[in-house]
N, C-alpha and C. Protein backbone atom coordinates (compact mmCIF):
# COMPACT_ATOMS: atom_id res chain seq x y z
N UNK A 1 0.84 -1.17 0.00
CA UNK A 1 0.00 0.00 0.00
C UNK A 1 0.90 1.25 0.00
N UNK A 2 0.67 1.88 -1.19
CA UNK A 2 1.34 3.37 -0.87
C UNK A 2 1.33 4.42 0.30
N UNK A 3 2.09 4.69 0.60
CA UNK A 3 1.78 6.29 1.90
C UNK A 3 2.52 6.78 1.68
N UNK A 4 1.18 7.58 0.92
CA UNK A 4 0.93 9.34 0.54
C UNK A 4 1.31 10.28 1.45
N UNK A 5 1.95 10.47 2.62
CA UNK A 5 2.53 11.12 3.27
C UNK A 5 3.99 10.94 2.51
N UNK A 6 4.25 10.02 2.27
CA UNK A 6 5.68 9.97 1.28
C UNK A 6 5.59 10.63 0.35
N UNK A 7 4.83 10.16 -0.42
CA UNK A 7 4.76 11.36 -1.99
C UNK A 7 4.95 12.77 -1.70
N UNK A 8 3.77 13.07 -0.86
CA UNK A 8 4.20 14.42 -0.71
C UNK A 8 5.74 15.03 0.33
N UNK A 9 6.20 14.37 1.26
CA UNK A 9 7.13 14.71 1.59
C UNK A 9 8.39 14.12 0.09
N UNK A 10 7.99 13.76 -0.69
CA UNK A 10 9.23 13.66 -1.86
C UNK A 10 8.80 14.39 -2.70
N UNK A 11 8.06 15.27 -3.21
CA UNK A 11 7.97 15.85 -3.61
C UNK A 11 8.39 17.60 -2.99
N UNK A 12 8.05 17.51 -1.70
CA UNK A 12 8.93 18.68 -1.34
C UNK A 12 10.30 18.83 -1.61
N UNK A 13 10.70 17.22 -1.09
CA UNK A 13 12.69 17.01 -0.89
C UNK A 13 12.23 17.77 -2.46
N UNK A 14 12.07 17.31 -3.68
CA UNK A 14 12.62 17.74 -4.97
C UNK A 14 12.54 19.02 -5.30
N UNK A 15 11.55 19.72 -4.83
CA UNK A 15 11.53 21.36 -4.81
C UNK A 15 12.83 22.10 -4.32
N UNK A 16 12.91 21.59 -2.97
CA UNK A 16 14.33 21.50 -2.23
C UNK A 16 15.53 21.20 -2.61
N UNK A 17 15.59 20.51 -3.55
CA UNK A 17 17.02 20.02 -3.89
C UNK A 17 17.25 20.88 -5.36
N UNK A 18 15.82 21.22 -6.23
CA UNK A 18 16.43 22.11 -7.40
C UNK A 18 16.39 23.70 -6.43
N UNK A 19 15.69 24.10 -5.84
CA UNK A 19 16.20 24.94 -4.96
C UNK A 19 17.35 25.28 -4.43
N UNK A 20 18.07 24.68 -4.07
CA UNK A 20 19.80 24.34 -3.44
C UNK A 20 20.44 24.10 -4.90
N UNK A 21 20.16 23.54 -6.29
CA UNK A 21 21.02 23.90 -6.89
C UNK A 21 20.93 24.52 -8.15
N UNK A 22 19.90 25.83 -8.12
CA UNK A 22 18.97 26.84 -8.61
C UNK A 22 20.83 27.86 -7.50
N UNK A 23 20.53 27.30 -6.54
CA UNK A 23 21.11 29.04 -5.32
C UNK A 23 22.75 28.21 -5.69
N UNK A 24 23.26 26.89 -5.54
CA UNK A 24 24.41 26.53 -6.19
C UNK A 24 25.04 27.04 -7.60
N UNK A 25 24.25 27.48 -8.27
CA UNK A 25 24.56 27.87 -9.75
C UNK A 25 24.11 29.37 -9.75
N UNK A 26 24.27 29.94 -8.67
CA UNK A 26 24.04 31.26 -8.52
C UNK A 26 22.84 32.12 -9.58
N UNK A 27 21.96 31.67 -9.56
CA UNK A 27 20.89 31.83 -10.47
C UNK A 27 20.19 32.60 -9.39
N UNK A 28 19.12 33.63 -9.91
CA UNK A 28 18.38 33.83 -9.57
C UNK A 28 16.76 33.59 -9.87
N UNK A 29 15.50 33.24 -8.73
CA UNK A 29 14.20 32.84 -9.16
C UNK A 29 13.94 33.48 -10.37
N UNK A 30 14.22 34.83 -10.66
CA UNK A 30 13.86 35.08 -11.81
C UNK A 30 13.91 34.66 -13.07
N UNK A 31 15.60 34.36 -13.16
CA UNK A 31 16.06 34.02 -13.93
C UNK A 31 15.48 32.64 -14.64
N UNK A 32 15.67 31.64 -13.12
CA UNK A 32 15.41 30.46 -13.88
C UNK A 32 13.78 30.28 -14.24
N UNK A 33 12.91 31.20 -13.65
CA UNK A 33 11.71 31.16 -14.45
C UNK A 33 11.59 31.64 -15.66
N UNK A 34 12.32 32.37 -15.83
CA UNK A 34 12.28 33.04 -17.35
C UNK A 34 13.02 31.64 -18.13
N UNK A 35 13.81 31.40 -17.55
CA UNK A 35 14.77 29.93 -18.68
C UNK A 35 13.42 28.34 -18.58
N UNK A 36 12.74 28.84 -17.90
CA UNK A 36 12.02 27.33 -17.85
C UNK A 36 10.55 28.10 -18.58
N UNK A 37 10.04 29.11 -18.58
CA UNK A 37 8.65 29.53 -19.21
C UNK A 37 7.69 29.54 -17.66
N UNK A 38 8.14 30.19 -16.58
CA UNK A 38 7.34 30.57 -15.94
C UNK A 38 7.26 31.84 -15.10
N UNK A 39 6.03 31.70 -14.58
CA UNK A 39 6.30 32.38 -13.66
C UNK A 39 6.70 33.09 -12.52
N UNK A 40 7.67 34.04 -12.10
CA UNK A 40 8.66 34.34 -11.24
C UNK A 40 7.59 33.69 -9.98
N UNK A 41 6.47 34.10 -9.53
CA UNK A 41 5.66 33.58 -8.24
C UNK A 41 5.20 32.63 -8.10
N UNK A 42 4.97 31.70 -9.29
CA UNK A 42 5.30 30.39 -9.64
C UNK A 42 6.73 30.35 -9.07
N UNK A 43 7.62 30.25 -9.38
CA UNK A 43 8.64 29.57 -8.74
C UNK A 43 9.09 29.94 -7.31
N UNK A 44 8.15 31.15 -6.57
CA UNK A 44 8.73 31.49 -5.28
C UNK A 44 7.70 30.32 -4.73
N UNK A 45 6.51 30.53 -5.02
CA UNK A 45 5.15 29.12 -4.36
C UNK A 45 6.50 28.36 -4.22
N UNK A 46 6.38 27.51 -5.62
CA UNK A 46 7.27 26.26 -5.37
C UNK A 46 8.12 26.13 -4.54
N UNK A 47 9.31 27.38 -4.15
CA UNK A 47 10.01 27.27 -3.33
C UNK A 47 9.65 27.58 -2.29
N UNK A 48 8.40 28.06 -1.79
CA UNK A 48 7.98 28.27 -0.26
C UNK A 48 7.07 27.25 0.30
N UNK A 49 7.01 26.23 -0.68
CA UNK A 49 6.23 24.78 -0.38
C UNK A 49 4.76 25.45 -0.29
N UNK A 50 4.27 26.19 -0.99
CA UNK A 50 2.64 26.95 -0.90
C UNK A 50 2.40 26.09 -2.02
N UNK A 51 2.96 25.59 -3.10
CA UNK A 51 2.11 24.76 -4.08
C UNK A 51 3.50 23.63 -4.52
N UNK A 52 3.07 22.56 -5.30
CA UNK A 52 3.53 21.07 -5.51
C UNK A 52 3.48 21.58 -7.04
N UNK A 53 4.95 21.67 -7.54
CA UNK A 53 4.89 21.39 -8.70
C UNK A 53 4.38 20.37 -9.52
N UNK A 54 3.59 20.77 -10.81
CA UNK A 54 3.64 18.96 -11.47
C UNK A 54 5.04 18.70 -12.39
N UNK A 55 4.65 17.26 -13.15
CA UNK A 55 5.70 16.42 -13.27
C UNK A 55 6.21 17.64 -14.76
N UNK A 56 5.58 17.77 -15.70
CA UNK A 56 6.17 18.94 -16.40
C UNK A 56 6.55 20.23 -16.07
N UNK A 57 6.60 20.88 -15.61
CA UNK A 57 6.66 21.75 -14.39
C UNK A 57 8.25 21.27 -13.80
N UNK A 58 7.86 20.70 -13.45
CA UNK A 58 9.49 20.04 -12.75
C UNK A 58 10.87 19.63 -13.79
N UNK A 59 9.98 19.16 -14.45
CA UNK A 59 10.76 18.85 -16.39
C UNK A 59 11.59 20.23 -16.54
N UNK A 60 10.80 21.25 -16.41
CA UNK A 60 10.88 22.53 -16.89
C UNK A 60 12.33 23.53 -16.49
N UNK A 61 12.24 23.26 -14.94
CA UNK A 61 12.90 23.82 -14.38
C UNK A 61 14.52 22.75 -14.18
N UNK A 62 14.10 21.55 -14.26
CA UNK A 62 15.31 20.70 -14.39
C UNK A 62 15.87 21.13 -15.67
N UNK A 63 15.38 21.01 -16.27
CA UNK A 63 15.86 21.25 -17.97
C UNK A 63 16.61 22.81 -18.05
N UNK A 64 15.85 23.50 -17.06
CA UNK A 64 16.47 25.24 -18.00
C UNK A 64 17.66 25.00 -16.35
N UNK A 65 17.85 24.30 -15.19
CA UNK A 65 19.42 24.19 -14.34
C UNK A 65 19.90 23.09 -15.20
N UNK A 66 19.70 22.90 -16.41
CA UNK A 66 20.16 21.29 -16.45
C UNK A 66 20.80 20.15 -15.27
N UNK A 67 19.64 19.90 -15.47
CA UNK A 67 20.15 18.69 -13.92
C UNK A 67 19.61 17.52 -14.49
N UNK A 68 19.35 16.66 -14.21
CA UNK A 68 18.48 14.69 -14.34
C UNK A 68 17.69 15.05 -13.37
N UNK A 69 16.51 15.61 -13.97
CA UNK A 69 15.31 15.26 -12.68
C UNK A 69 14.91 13.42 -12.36
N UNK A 70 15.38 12.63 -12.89
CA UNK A 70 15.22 11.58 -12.35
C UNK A 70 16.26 10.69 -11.37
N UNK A 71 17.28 11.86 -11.32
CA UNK A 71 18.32 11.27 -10.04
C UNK A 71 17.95 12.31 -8.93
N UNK A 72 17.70 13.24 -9.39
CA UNK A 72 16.87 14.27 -8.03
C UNK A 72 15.62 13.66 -7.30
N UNK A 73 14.77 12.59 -8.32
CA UNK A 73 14.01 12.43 -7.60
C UNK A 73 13.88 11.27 -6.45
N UNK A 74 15.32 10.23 -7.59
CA UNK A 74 15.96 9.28 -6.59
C UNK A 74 16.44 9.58 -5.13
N UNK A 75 17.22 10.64 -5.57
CA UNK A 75 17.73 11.20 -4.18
C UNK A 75 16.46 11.72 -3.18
N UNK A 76 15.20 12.39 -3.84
CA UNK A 76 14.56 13.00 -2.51
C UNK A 76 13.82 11.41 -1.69
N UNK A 77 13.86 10.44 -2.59
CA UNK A 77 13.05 9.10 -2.43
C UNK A 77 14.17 8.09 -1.10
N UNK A 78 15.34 8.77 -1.67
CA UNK A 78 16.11 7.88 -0.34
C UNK A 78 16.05 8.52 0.76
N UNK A 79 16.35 10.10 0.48
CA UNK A 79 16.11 10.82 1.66
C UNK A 79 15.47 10.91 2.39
N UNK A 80 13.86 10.81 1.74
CA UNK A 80 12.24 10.45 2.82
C UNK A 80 12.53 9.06 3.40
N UNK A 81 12.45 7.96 2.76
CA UNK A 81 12.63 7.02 3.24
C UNK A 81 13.71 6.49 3.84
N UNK A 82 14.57 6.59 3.29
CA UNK A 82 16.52 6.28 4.20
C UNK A 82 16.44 7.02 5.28
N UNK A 83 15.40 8.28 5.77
CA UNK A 83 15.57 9.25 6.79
C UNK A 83 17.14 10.43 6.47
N UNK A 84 17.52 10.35 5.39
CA UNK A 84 18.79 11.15 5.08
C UNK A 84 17.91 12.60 5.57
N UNK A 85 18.84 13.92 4.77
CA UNK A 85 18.66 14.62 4.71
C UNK A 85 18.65 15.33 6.44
């Protein structure tokens, strides 16, 4: 049985982790909303955990830090569950 308290705590870790390397690559929210097609308050929500990105959405912003959103999401998945972080 899934628990959905996981999903959503992994889905924060991933907000969190392009967050940390959004501020690692010295970018600013602006910026990388303009490089992904959104909106600057769109991306402060996201980063103030007020709204859950979706899965394109997340595409978006992985793509304009170039990162692997699918090892980010590995990582927030060990972190909830491994207790890391």
């Amino acid at each position: 049985m899934p628990n959905y308290d996981d999903h959503e705590k992994v889905c924060r870790r991933v907000a969190e982790l392009l967050a940390s390397e959004r501020e690692r690559q010295d970018t600013s929210m602006t910026k990388l909303a303009e490089a992904a097609g959104l909106a600057q308050s769109a991306m402060s929500y996201f980063e103030g955990h007020h709204r859950t990105p979706n899965l394109k959405t997340l595409l978006r912003i992985a793509d304009a830090l170039q990162v692997d959103l699918g090892k980010l999401i590995q990582r927030a998945i060990n972190d909830v569950r491994g207790g890391g972080r």
